[in-house]
N, C-alpha and C. Protein backbone atom coordinates (compact mmCIF):
# COMPACT_ATOMS: atom_id res chain seq x y z
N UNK A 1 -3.51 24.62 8.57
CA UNK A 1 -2.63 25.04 9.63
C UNK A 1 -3.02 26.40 10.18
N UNK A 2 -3.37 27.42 9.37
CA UNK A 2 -3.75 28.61 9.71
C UNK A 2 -5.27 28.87 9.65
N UNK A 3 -6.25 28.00 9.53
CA UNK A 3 -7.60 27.53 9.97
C UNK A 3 -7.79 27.76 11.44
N UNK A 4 -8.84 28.17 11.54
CA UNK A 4 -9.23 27.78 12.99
C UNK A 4 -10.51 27.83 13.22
N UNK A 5 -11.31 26.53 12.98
CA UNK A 5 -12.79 26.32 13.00
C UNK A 5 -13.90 26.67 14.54
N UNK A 6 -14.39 28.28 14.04
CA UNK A 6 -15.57 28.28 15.59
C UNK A 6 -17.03 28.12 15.35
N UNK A 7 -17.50 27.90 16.45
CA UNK A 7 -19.04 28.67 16.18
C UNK A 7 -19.10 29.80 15.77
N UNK A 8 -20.40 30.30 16.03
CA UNK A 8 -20.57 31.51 15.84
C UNK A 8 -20.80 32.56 16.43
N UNK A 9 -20.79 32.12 18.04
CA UNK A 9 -20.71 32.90 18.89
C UNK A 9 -19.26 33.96 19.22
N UNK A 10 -20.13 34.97 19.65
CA UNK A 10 -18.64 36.02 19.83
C UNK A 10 -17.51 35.53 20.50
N UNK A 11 -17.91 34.97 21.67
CA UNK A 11 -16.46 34.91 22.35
C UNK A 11 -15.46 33.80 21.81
N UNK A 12 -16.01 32.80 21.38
CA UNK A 12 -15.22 32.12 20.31
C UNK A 12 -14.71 32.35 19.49
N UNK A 13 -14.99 33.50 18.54
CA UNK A 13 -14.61 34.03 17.67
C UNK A 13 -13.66 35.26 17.80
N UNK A 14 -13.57 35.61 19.19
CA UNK A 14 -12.76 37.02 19.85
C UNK A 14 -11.74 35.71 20.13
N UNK A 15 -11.64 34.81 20.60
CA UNK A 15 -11.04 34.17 21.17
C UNK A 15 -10.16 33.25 19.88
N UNK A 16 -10.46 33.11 18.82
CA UNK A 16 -9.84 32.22 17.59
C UNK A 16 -9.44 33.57 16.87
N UNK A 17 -9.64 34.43 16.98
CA UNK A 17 -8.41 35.88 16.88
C UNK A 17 -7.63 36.33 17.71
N UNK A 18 -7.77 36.06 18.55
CA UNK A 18 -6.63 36.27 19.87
C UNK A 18 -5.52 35.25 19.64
N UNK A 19 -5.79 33.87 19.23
CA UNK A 19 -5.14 32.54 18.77
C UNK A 19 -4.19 33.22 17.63
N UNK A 20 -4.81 33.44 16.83
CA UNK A 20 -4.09 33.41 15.65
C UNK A 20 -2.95 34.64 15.70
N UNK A 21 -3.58 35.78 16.19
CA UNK A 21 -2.65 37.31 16.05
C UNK A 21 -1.21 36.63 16.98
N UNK A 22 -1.74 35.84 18.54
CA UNK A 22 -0.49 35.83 19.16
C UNK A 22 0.02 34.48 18.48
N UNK A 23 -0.28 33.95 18.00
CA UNK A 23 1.19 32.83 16.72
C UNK A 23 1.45 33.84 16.13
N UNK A 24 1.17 34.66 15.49
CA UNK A 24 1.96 35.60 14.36
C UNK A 24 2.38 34.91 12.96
N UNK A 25 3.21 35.28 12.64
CA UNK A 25 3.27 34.95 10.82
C UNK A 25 3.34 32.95 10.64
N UNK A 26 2.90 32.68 9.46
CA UNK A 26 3.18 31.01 9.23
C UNK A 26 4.28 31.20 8.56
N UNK A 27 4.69 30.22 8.32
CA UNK A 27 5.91 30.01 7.12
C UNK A 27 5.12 29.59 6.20
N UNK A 28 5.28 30.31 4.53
CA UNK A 28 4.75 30.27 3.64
C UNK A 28 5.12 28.89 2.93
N UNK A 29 4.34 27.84 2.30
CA UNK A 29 4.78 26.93 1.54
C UNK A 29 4.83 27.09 0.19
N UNK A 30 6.26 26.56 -0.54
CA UNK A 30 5.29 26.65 -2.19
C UNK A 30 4.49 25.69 -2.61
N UNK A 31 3.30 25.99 -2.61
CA UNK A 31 2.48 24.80 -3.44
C UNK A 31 2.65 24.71 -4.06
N UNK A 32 3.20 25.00 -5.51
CA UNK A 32 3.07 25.25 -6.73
C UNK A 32 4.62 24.55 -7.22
N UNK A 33 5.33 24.14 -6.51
CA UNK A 33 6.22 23.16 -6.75
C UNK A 33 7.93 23.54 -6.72
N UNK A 34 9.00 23.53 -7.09
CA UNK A 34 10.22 24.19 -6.94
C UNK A 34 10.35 25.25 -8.05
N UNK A 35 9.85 25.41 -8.91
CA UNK A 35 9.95 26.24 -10.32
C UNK A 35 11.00 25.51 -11.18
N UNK A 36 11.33 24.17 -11.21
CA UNK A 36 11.76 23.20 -11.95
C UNK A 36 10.57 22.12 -12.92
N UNK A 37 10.10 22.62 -13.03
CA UNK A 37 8.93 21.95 -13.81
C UNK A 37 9.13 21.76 -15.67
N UNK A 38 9.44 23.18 -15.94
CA UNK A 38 10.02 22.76 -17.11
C UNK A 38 11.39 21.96 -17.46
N UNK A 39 11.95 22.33 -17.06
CA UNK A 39 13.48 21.22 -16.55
C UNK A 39 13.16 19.63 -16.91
N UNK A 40 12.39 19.77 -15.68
CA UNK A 40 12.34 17.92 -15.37
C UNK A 40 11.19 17.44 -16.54
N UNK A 41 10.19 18.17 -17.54
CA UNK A 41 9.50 17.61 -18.76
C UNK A 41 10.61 17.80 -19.74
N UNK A 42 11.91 18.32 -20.07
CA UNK A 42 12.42 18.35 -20.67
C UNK A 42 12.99 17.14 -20.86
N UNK A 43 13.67 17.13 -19.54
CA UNK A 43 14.36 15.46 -19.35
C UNK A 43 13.85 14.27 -19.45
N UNK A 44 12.63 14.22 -19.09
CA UNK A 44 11.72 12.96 -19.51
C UNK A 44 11.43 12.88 -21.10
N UNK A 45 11.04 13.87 -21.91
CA UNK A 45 10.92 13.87 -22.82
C UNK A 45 12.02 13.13 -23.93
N UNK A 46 13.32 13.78 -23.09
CA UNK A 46 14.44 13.63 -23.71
C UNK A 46 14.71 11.59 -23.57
N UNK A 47 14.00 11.56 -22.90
CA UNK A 47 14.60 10.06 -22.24
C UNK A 47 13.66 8.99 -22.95
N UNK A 48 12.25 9.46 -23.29
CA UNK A 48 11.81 8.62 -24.30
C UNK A 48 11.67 8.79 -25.42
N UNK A 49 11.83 7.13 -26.28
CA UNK A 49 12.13 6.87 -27.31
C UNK A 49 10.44 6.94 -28.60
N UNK A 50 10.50 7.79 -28.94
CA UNK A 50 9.31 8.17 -30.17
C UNK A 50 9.65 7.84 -31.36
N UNK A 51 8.86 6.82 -31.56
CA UNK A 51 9.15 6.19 -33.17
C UNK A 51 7.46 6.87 -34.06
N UNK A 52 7.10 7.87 -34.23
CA UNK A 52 6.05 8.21 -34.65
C UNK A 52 6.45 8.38 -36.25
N UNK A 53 5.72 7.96 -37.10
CA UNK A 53 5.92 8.17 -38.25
C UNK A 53 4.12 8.56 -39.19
N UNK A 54 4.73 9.50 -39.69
CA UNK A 54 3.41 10.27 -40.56
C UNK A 54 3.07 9.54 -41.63
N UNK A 55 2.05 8.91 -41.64
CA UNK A 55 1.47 8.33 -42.61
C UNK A 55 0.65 8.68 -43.49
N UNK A 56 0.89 8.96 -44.89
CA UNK A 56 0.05 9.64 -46.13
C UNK A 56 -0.54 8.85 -46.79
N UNK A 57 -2.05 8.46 -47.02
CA UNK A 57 -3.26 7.68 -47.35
C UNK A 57 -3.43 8.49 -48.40
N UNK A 58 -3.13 8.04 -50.07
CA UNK A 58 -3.79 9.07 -51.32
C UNK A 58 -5.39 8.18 -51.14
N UNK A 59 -6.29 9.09 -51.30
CA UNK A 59 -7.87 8.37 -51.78
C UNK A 59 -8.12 9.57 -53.10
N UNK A 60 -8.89 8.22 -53.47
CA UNK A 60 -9.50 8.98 -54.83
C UNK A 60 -10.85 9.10 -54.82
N UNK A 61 -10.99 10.59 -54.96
CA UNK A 61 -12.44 10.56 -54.52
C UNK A 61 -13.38 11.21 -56.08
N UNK A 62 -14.39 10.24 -56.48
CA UNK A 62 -15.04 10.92 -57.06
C UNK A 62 -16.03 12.08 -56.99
N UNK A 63 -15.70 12.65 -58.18
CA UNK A 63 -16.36 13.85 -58.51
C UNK A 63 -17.75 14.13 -58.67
């Protein structure tokens, strides 16, 4: 959105700064998501069912 692809000639380039200064500011997005992220792994977590059980194997090992 705040891109503006020129050559490399000057006046194109005087001219894709003239563009941009008179729009003036963007509205910032968050990329990075609502800052609910830990929240909502909490809740999923909470919602499935984990049947994991630790299993202890004695071996006998010779000496």
């Amino acid at each position: 959105k705040n891109v503006i692809d020129t050559d490399y000639k000057y006046k194109e380039i005087k001219n894709a700064i003239e563009t941009q200064i008179k729009h003036g500011k963007y509205i910032s997005e968050n990329i990075y998501g609502d800052g609910n992220a830990g929240k909502q792994i909490v809740d999923i977590l909470e919602d499935i069912d984990v049947k994991i059980q630790k299993k202890f194997v004695k071996r006998n090992f010779i000496n």
